[in-house]
Each structure stands twice: as C-alpha cells, then as structure tokens.
Protein backbone atom coordinates (compact mmCIF):
# COMPACT_ATOMS: atom_id res chain seq x y z
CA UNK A 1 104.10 137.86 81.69
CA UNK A 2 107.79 137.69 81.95
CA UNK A 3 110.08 137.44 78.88
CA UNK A 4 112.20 134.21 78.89
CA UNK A 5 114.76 136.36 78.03
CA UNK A 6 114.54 138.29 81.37
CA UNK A 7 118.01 138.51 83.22
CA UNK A 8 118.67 138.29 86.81
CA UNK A 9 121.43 137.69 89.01
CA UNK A 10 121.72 135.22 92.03
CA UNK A 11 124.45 135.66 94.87
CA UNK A 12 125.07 133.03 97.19
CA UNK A 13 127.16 134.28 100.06
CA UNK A 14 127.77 132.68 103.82
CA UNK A 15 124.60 135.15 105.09
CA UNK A 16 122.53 133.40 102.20
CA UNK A 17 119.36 132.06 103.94
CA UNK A 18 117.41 128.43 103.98
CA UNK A 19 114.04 131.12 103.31
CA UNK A 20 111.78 127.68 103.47
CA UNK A 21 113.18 126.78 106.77
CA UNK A 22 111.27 129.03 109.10
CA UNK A 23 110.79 129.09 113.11
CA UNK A 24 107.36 128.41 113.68
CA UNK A 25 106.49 127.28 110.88
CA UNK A 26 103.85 124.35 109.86
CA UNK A 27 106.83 122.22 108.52
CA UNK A 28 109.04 123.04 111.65
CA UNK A 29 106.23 121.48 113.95
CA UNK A 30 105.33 118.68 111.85
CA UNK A 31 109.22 117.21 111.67
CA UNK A 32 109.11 117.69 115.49
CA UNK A 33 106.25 116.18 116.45
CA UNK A 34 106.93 113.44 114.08
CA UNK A 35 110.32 112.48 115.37
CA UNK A 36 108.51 112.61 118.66
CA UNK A 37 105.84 110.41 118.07
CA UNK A 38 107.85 107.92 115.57
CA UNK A 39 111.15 108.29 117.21
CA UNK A 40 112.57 108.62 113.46
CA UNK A 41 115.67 110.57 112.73
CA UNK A 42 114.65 113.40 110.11
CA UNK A 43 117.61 114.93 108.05
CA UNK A 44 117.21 118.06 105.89
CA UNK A 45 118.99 117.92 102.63
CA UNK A 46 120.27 121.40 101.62
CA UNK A 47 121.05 122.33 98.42
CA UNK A 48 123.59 125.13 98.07
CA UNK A 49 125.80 126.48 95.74
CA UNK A 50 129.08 124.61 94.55
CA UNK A 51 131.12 127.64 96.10
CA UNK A 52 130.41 130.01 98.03
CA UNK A 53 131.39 133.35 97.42
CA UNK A 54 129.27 132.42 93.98
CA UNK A 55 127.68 135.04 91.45
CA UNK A 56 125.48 133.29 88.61
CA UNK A 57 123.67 135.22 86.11
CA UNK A 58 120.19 134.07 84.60
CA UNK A 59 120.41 133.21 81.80
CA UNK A 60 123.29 131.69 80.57
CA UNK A 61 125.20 132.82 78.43
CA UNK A 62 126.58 129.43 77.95
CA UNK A 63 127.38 125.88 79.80
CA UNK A 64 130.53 125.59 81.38
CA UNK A 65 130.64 122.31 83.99
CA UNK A 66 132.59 123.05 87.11
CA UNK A 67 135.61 121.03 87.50
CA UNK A 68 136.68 118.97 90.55
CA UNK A 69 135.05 118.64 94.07
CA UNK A 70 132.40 121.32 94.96
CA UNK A 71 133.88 123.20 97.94
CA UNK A 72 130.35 122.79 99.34
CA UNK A 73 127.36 121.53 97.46
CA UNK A 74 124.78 119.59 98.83
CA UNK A 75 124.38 118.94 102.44
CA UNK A 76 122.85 116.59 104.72
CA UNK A 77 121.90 117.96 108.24
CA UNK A 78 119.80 116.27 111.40
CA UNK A 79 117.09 118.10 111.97
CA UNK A 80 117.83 118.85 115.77
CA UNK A 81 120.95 121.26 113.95
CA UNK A 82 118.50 122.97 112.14
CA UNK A 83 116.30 123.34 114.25
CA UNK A 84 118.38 124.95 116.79
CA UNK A 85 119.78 127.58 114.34
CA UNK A 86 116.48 129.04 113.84
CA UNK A 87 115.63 129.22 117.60
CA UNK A 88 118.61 131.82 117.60
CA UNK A 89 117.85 135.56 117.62
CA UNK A 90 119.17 136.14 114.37
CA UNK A 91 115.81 135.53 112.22
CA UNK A 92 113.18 133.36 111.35
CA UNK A 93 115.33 131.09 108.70
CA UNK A 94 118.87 129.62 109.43
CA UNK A 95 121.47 131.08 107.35
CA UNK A 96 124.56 129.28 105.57
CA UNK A 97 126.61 130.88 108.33
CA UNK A 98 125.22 129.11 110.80
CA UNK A 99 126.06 125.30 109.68
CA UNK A 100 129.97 126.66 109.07
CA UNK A 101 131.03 125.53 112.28
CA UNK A 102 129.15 122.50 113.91
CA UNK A 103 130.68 120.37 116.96
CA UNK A 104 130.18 116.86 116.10
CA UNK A 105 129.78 117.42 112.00
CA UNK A 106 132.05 118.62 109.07
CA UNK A 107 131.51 122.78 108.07
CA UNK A 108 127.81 123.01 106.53
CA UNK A 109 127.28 119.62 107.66
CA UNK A 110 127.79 116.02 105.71
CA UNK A 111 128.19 115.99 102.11
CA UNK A 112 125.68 113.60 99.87
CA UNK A 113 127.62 110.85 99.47
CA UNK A 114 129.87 111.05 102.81
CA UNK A 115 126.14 111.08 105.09
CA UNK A 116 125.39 107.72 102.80
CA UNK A 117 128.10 105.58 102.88
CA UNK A 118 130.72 107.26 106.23
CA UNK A 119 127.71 107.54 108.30
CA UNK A 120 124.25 105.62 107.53
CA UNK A 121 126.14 102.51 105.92
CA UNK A 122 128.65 102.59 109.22
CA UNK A 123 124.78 102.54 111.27
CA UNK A 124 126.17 105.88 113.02
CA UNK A 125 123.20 108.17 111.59
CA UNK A 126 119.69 106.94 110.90
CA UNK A 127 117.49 104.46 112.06
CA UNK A 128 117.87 101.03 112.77
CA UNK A 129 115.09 98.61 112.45
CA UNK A 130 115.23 94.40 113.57
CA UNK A 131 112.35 93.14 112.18
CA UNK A 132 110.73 94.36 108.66
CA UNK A 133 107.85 94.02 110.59
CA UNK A 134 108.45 97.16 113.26
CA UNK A 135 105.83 99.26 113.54
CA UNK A 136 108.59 102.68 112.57
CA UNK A 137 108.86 101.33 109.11
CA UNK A 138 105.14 100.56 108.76
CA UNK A 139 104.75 104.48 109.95
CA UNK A 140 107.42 105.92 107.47
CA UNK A 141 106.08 103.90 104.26
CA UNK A 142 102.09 103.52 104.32
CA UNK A 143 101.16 106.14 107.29
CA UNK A 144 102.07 108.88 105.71
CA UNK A 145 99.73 111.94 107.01
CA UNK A 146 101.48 114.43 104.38
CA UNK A 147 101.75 115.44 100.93
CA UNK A 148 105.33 114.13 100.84
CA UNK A 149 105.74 110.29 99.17
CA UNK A 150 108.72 108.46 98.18
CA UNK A 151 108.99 107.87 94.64
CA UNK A 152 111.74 105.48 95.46
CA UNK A 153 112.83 103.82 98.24
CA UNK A 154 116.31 101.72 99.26
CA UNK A 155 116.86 99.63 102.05
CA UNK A 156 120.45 98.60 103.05
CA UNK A 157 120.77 95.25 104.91
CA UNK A 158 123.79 94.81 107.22
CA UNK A 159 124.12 91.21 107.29
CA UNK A 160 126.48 91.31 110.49
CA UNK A 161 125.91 95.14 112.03
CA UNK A 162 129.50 94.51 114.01
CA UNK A 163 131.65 94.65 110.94
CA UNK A 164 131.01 98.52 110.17
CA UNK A 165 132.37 99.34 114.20
C-alpha cells in the first residue's frame, strides 16, 4: 500500500498527452459511429493545466489559489479535431501540441464558458432540435447504449433563433 504521504511530481508541458484519447480505441469508434448514426455533434471537454509550462508537486505543501484568467484551462473541442490529431503519425493519443494552432478555433480550442455562451447560445456549435419531440433528443436522453448518463441536464430555448445572427 502506498503512504498518503508519498510525493510525486506532475509536469504539464505542450508534448503532455490526452493518454485516454487513443486511435483505435473502443471510445474512438463509439463517438464515431454515434455521430454517424444520430447525426449529434460530440465535443470532448479537456481538462488541462491552468498554465502550461506547469510543475505541481503531490502533496501540497499548502493552498495557494491562482490569480486571474488561466492562460489555458479547460477546453472544449469537436470531436472531428480530435479525432484527426490522433490519425497523425505522431502516436496513438493527441498531444497538447496539437490543439495549439487550429484553423477555425482559438489555441487549444474554446474555453468553458466561451464554447457555452459565444458559440452554443449564438446556435453556431451544437445541435439544433424543432420539436421536443425529434427523435435526436429521444436518442441522446433515454437510448443511451453506454455506461455514460447525465446527472443533469439543461436545455436553452431560443425564443426567436434570428436574434443571436
């Protein structure tokens, strides 16, 4: 057994790697085939560091909250992005690196809050449903094939989809 007391030291650096996001992987296939047979948008939310160059020793020595805006944080990232890193030749898993410089996205891809309200509120990312009643919403609430549930979940009405253009 390990002693509580046991210290380590984690680095998070631009080659850092998404080790759980693997090419060819169960989960890989699933979120594709899904999106196919759905046609639902799936986004991966990254966690990262709040900096990157970042050292953090386990465990603390004490608390100290980090001030201001993280320079990166968590991400939100369509799938299709993700996907594509790890179809390159440079492993398996994508690495940080690879989401630093994306066409159509900011570096590392949208932050938390900017993916909510700059881009699903504005109806530019997501999925858009008319009825309540379509069969996509039926699929992602009570068809669920997976281990995955929502504990929660929060729909946003748009009473006149026109004013966020």
């Amino acid at each position: 057994m390990l002693s509580l007391s046991f210290a380590t030291e984690f680095r998070f650096e631009d080659d850092s790697i998404y080790e759980q996001i693997r090419a060819g992987s169960d989960q890989v296939a699933a979120i594709e085939r899904y999106e196919s047979q759905v046609s639902l948008k799936v986004y991966y939310q990254l966690y990262n560091a709040w900096s990157v160059p970042l050292v953090q020793r386990i465990p603390l020595a004490g608390y100290v909250a980090p001030e201001g805006q993280p320079d990166l944080g968590i991400r939100v990232l369509p799938s299709r992005l993700v996907h594509a890193a790890i179809r390159k030749d440079r492993g398996p898993s994508p690495r940080l690196s690879d989401f630093s410089d994306l066409d159509q996205l900011p570096p590392f891809g949208w932050r938390l809050e900017q993916f909510i309200c700059d881009e699903r509120l504005a109806c530019r990312e997501g999925d858009e449903f008319e009825s309540i009643r379509d069969d996509r919403i039926q699929t992602l609430f009570n068809r669920r094939w997976g281990a995955i549930a929502a504990a929660i979940a929060i729909t946003i009405e748009a009473p006149n989809r026109a004013a966020f253009r």
